[in-house]
N, C-alpha and C. Protein backbone atom coordinates (compact mmCIF):
# COMPACT_ATOMS: atom_id res chain seq x y z
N UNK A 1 34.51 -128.23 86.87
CA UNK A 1 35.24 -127.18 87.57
C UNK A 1 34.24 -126.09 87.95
N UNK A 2 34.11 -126.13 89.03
CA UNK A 2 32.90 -124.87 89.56
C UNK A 2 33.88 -123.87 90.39
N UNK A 3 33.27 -122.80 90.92
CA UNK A 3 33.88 -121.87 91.55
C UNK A 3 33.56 -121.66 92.81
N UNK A 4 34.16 -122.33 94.45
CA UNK A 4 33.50 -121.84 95.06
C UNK A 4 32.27 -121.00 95.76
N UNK A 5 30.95 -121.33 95.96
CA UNK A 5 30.23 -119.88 96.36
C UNK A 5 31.25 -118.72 96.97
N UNK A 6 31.91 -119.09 97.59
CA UNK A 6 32.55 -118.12 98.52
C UNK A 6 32.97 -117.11 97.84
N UNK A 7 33.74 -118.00 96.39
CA UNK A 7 35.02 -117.20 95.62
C UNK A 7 34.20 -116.66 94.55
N UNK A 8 32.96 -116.98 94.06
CA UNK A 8 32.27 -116.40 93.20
C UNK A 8 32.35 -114.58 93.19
N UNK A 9 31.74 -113.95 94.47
CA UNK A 9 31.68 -112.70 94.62
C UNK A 9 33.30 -112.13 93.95
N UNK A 10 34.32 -112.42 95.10
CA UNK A 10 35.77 -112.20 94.39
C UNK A 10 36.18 -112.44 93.36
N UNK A 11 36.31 -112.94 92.59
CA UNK A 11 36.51 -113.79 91.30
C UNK A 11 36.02 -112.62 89.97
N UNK A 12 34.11 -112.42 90.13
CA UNK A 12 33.62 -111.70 89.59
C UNK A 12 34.17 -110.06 89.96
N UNK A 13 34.51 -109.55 91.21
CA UNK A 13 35.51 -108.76 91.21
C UNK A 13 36.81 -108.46 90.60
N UNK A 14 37.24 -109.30 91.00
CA UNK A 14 38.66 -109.31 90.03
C UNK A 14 37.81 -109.14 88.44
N UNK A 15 36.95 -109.96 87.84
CA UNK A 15 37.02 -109.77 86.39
C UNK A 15 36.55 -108.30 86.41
N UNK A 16 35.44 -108.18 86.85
CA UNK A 16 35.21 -106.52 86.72
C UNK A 16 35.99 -105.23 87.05
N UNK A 17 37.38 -105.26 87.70
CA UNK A 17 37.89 -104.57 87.72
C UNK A 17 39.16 -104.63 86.64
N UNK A 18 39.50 -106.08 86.73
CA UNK A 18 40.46 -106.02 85.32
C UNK A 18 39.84 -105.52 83.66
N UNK A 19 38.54 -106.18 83.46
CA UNK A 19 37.88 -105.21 82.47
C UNK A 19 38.28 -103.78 82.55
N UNK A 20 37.99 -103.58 83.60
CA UNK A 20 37.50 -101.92 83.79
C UNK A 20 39.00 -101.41 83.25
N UNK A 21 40.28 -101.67 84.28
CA UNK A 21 41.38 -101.28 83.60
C UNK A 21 41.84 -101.52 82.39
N UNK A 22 41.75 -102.80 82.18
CA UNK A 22 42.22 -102.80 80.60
C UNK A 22 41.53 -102.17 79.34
N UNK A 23 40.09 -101.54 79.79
CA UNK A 23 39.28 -100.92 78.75
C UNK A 23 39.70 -99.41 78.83
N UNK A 24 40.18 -98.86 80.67
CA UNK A 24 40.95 -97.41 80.57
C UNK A 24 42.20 -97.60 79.69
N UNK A 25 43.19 -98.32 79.42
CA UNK A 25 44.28 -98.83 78.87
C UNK A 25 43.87 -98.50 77.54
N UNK A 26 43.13 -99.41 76.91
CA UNK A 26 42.92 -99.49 75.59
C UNK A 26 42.00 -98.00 75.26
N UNK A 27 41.12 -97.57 76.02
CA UNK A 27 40.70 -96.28 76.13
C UNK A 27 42.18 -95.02 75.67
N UNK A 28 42.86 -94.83 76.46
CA UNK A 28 43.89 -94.23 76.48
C UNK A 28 45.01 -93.85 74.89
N UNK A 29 44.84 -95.02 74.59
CA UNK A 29 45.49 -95.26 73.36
C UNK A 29 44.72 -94.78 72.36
N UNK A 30 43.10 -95.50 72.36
CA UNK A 30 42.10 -95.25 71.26
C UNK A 30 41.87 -93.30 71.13
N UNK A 31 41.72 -92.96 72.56
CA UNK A 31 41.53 -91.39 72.13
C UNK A 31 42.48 -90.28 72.31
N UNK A 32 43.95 -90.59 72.77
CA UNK A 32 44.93 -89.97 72.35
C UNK A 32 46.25 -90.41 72.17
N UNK A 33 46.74 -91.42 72.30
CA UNK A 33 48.26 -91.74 72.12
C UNK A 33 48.11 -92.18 70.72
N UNK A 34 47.22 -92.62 70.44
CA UNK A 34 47.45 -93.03 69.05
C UNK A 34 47.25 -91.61 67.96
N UNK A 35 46.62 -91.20 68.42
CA UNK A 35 46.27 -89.39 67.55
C UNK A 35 47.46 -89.27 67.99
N UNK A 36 48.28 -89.11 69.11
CA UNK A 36 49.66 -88.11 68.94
C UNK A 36 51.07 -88.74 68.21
N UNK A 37 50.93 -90.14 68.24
CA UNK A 37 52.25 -90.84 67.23
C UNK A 37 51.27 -90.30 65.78
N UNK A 38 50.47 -90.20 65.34
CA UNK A 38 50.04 -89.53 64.07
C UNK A 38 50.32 -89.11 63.54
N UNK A 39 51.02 -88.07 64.72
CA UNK A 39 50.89 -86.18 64.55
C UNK A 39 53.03 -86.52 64.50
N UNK A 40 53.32 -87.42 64.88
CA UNK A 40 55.06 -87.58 64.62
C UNK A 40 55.12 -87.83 62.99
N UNK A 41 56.66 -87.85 62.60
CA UNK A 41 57.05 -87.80 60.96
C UNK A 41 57.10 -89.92 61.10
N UNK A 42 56.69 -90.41 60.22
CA UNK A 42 57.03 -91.67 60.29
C UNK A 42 57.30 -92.36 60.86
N UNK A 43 59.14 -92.13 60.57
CA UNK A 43 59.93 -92.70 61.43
C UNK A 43 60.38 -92.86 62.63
N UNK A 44 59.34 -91.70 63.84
CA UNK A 44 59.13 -91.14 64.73
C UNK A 44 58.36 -92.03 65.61
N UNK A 45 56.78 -92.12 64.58
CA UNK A 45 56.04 -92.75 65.32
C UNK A 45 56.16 -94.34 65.56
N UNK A 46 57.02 -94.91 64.15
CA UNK A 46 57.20 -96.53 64.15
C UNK A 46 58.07 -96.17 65.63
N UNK A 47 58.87 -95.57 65.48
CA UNK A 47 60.03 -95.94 66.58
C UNK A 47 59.49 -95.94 67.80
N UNK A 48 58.49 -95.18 68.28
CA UNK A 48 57.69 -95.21 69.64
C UNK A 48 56.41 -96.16 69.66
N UNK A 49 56.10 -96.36 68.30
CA UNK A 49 55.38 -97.55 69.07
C UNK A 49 56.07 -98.83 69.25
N UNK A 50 57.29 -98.83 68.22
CA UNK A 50 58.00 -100.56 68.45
C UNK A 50 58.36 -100.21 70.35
N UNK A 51 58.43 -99.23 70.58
CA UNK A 51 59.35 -99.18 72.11
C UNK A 51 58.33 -99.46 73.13
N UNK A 52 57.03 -98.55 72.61
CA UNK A 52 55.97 -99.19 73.36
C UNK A 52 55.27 -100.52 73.65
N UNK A 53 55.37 -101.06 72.22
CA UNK A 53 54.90 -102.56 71.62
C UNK A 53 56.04 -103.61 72.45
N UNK A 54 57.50 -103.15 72.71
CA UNK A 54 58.20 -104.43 73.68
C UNK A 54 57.91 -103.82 75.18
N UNK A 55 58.00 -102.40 75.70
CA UNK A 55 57.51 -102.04 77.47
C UNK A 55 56.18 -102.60 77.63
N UNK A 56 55.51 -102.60 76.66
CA UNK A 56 53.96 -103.19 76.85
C UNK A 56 54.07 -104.65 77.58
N UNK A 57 54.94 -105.74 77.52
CA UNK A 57 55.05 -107.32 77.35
C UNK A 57 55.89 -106.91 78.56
N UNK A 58 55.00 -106.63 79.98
CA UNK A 58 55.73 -106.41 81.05
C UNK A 58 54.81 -107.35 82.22
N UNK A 59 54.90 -108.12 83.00
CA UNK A 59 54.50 -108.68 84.22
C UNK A 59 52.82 -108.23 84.48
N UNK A 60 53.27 -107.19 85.00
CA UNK A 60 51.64 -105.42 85.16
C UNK A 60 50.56 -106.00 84.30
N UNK A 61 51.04 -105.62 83.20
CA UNK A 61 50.10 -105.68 82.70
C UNK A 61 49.73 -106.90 81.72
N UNK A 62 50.56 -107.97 81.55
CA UNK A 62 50.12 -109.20 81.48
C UNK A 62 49.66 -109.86 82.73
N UNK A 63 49.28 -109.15 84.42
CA UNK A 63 48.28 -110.14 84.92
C UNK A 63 47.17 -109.22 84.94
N UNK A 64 46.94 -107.80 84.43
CA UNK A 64 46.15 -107.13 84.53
C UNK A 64 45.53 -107.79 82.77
N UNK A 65 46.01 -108.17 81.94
CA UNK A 65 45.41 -108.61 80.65
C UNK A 65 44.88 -109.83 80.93
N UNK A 66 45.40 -111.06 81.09
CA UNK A 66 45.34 -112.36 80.95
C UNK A 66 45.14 -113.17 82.03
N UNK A 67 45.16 -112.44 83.56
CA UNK A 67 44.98 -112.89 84.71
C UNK A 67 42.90 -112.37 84.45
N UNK A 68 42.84 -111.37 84.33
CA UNK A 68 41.30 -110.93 83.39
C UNK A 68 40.41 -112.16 82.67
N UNK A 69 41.50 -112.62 82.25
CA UNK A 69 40.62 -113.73 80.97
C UNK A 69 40.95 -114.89 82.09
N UNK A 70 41.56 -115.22 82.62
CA UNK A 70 41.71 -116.33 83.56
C UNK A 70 40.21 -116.13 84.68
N UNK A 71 40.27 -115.11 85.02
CA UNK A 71 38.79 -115.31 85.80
C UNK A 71 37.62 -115.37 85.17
N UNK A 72 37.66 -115.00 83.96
CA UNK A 72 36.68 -114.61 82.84
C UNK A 72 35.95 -116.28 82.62
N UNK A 73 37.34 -117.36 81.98
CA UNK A 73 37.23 -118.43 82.07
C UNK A 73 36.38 -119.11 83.36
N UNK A 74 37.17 -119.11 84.22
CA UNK A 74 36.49 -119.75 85.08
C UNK A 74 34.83 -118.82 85.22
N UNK A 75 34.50 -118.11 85.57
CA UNK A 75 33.21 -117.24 85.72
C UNK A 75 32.55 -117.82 84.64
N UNK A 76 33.01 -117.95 83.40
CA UNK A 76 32.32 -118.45 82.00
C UNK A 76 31.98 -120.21 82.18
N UNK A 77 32.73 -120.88 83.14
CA UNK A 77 32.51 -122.07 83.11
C UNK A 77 31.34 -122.15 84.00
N UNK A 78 31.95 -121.71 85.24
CA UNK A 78 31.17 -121.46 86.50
C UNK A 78 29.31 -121.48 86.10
N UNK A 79 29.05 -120.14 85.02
CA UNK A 79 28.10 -119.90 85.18
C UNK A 79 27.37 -120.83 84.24
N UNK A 80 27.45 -121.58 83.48
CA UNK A 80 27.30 -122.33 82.42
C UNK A 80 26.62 -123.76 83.69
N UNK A 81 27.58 -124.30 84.48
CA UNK A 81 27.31 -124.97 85.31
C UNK A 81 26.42 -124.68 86.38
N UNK A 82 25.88 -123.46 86.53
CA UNK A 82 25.35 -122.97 87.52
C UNK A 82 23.58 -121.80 87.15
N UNK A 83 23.93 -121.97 85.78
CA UNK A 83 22.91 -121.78 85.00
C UNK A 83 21.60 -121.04 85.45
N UNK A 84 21.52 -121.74 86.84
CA UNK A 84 20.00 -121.55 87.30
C UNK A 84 19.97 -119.92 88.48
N UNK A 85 21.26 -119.38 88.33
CA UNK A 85 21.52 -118.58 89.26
C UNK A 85 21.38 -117.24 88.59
N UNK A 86 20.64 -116.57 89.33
CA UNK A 86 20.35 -114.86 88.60
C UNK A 86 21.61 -114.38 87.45
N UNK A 87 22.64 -114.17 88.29
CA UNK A 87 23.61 -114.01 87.96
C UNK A 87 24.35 -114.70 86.58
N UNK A 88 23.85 -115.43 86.68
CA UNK A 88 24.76 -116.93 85.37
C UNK A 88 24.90 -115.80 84.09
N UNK A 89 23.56 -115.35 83.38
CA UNK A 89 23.68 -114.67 82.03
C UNK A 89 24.49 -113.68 81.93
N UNK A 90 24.78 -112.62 82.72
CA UNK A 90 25.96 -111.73 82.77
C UNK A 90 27.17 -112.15 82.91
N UNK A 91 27.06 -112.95 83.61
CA UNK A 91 28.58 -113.93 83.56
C UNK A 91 29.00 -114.14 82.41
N UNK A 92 28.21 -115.09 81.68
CA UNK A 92 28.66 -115.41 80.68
C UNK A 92 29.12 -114.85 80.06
N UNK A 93 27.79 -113.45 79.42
CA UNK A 93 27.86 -112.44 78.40
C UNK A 93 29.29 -111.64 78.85
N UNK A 94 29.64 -111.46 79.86
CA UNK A 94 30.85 -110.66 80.50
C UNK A 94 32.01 -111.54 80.00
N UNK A 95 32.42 -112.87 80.33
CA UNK A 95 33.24 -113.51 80.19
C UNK A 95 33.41 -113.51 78.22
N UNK A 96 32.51 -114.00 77.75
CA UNK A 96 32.38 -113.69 76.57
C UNK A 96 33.20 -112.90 75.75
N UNK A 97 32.28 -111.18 76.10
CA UNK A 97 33.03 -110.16 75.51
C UNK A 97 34.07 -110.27 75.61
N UNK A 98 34.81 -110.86 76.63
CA UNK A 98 36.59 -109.86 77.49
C UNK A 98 37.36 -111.64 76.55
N UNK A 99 36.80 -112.38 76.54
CA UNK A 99 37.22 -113.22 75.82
C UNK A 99 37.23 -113.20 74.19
N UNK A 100 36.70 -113.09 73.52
CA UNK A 100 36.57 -113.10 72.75
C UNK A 100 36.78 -111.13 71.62
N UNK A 101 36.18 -110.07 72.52
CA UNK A 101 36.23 -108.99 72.12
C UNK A 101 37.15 -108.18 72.48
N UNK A 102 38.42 -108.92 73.31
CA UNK A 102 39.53 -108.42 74.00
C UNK A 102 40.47 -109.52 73.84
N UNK A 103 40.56 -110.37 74.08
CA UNK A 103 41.78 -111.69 74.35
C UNK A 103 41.76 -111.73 72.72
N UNK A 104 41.03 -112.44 72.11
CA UNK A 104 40.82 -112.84 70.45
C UNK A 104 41.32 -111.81 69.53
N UNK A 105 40.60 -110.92 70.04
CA UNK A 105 40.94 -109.19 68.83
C UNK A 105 42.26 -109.35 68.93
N UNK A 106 42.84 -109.24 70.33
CA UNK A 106 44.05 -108.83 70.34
C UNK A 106 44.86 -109.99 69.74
N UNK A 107 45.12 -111.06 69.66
CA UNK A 107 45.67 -112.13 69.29
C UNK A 107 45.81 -111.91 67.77
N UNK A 108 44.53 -111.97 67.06
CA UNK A 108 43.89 -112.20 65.94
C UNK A 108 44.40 -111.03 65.17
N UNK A 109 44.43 -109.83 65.60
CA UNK A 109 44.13 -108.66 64.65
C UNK A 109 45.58 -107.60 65.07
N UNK A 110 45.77 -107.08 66.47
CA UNK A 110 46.54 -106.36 67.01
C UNK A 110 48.41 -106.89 67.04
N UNK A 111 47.55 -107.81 67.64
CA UNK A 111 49.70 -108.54 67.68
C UNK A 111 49.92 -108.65 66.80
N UNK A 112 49.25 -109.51 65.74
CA UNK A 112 49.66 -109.70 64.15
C UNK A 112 50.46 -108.09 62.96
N UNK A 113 49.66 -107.06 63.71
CA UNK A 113 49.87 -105.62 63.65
C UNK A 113 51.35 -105.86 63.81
N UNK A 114 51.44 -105.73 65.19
CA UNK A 114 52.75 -105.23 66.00
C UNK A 114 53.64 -105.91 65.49
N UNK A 115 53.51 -107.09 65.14
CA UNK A 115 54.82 -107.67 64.58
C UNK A 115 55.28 -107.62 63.20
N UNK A 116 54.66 -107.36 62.62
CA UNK A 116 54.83 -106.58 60.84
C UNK A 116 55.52 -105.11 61.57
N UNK A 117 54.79 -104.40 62.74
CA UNK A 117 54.91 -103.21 62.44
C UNK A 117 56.95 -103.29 63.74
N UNK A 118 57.12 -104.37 63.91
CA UNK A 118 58.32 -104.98 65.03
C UNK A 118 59.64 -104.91 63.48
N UNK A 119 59.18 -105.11 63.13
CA UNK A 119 60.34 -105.65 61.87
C UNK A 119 60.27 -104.99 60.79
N UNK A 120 59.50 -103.40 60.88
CA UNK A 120 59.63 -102.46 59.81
C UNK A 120 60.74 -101.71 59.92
N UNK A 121 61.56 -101.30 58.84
CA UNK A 121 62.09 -100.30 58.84
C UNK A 121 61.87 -98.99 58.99
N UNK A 122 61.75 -98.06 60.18
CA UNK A 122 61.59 -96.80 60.80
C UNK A 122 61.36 -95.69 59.21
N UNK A 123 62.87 -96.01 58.52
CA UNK A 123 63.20 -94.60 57.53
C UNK A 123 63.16 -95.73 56.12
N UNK A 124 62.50 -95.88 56.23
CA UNK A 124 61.88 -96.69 54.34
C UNK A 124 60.75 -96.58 54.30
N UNK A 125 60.53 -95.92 53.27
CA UNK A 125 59.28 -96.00 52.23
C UNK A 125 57.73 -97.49 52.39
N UNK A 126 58.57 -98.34 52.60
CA UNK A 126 57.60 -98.94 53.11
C UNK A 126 57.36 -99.85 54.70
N UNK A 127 58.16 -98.97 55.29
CA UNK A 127 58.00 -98.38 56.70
C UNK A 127 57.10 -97.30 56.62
N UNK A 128 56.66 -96.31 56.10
CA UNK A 128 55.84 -95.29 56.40
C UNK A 128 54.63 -96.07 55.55
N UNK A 129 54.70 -96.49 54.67
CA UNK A 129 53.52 -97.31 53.98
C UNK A 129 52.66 -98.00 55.19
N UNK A 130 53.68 -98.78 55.52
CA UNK A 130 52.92 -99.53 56.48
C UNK A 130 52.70 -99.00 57.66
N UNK A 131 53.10 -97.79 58.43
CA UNK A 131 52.61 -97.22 59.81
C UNK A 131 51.37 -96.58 59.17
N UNK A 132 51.05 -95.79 57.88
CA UNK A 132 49.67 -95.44 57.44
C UNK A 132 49.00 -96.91 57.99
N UNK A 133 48.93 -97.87 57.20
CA UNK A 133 48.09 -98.45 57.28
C UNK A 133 47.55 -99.07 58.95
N UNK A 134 48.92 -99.29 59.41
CA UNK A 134 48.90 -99.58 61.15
C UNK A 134 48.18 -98.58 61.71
N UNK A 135 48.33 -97.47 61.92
CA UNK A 135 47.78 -96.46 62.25
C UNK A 135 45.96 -96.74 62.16
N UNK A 136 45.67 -97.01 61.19
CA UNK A 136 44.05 -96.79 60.55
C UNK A 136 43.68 -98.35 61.00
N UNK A 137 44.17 -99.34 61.13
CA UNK A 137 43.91 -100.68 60.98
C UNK A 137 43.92 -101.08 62.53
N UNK A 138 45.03 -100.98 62.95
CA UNK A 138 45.19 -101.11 64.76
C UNK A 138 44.77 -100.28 65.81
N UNK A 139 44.21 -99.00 65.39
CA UNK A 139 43.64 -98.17 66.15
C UNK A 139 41.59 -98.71 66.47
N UNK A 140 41.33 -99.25 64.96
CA UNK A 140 40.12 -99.42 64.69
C UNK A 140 39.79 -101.01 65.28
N UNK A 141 40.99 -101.78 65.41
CA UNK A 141 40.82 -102.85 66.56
C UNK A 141 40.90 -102.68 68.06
N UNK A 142 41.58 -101.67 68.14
CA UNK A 142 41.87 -101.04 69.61
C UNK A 142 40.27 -100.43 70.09
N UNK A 143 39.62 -99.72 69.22
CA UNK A 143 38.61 -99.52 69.27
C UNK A 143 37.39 -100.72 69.65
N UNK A 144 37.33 -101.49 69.02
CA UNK A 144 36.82 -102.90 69.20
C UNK A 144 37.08 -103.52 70.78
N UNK A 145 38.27 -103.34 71.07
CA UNK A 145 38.60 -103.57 72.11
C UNK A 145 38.40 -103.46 73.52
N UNK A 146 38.80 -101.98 73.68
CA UNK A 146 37.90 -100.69 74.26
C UNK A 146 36.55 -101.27 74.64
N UNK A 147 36.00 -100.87 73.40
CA UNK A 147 34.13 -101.56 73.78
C UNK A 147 34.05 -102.70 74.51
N UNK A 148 34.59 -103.53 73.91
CA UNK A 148 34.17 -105.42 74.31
C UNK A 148 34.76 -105.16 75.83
N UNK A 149 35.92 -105.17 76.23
CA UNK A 149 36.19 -104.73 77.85
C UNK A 149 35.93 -104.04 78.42
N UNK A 150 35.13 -102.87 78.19
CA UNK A 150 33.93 -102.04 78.83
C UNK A 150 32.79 -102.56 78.98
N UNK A 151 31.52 -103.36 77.97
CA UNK A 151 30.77 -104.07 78.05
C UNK A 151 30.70 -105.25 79.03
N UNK A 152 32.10 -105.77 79.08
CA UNK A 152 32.64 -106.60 80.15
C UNK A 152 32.12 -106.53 81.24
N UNK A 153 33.04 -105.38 81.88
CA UNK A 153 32.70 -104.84 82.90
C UNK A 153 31.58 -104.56 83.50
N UNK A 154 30.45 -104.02 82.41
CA UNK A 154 29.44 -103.54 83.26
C UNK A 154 28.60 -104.94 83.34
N UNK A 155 28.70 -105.48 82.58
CA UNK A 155 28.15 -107.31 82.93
C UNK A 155 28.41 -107.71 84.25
N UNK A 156 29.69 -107.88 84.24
CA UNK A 156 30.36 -108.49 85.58
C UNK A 156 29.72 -107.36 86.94
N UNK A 157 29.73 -105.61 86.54
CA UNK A 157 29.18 -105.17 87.66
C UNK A 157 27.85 -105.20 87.84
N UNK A 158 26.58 -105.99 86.97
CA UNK A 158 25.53 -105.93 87.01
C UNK A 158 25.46 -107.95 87.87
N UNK A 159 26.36 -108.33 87.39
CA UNK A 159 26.50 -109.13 87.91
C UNK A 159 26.55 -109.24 89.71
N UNK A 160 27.66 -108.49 89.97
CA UNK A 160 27.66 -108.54 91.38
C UNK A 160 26.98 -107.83 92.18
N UNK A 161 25.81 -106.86 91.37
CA UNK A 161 24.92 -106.47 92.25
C UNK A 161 23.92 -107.50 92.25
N UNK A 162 23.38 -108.45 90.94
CA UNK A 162 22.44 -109.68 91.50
C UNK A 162 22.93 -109.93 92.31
N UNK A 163 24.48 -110.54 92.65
CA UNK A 163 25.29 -111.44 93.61
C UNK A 163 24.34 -110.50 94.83
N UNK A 164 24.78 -109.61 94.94
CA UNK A 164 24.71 -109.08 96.36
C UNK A 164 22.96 -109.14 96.72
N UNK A 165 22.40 -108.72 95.95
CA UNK A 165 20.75 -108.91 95.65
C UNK A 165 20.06 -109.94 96.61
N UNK A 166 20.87 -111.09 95.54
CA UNK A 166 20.82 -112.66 96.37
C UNK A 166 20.65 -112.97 97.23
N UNK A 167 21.81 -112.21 98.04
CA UNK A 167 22.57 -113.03 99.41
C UNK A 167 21.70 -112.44 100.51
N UNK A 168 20.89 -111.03 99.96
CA UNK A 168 19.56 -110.36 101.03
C UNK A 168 19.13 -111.00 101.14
């Protein structure tokens, strides 16, 4: 499975701009939404993030998440097969991160979060037990996150300036 020359340039677009947003996204959260459910009483903050945690699982931003890793994939195959092209190592390393330091984290570490934190009780004792720990635990993967789809990005945009480099 190779990638068009044509579609290469686009392709690597699309990944570098879906990085880019999903790292403002996860950005957003890492340096203030998550400080301000903090700053709510408990039962406050479970309740806004469970509301956030189901508006999140919306169209938007599952093709802005996973349509990301879909080009990522292919770009990651692409360049593997294509090896000999300036471009190939950023590819990879790009596809990589957003795979593995974004798709994986989140699978692995974050959802697993959300759904303990889906089926807590708001006003019990260990409902607030556990938003402490959510709080400190899912913020510090969000963090992880953040990075790896920023790193992404600037791969993929170092990438398409070889691309363009090239084609001089």
């Amino acid at each position: 499975m190779m990638i068009v020359d044509n579609l290469r340039f686009p392709v690597t677009l699309f990944a570098a701009l879906g990085c880019g947003l999903v790292a403002g996204i996860f950005f957003a959260f890492s340096t203030f939404v998550m400080n301000a459910l903090a700053r709510l009483e408990p039962k406050e903050g479970i309740t806004a993030m469970q509301s956030i945690n189901i508006t999140a699982i919306n169209p938007l931003f599952m093709v802005a998440l996973f349509g990301t890793a879909t080009a990522c994939i292919l770009l990651g195959i692409d360049s593997i097969l294509k090896w000999h092209q300036p471009s190939a190592t950023y590819l990879l390393i790009g596809s990589l991160l957003y795979l593995i330091g974004t798709i994986l984290v989140t699978i692995a570490f974050n959802v697993p979060l959300n759904d303990a934190l889906a089926i807590a009780k708001p006003d019990s004792v260990e409902g607030a037990n556990l938003w402490a720990r959510y709080l400190t635990n899912w913020t510090f993967w969000n963090h992880v996150r953040t990075v790896a789809a920023l790193a992404a990005a600037t791969a993929f945009t170092i990438a398409l300036c070889n691309q363009t480099l090239s084609r001089q």
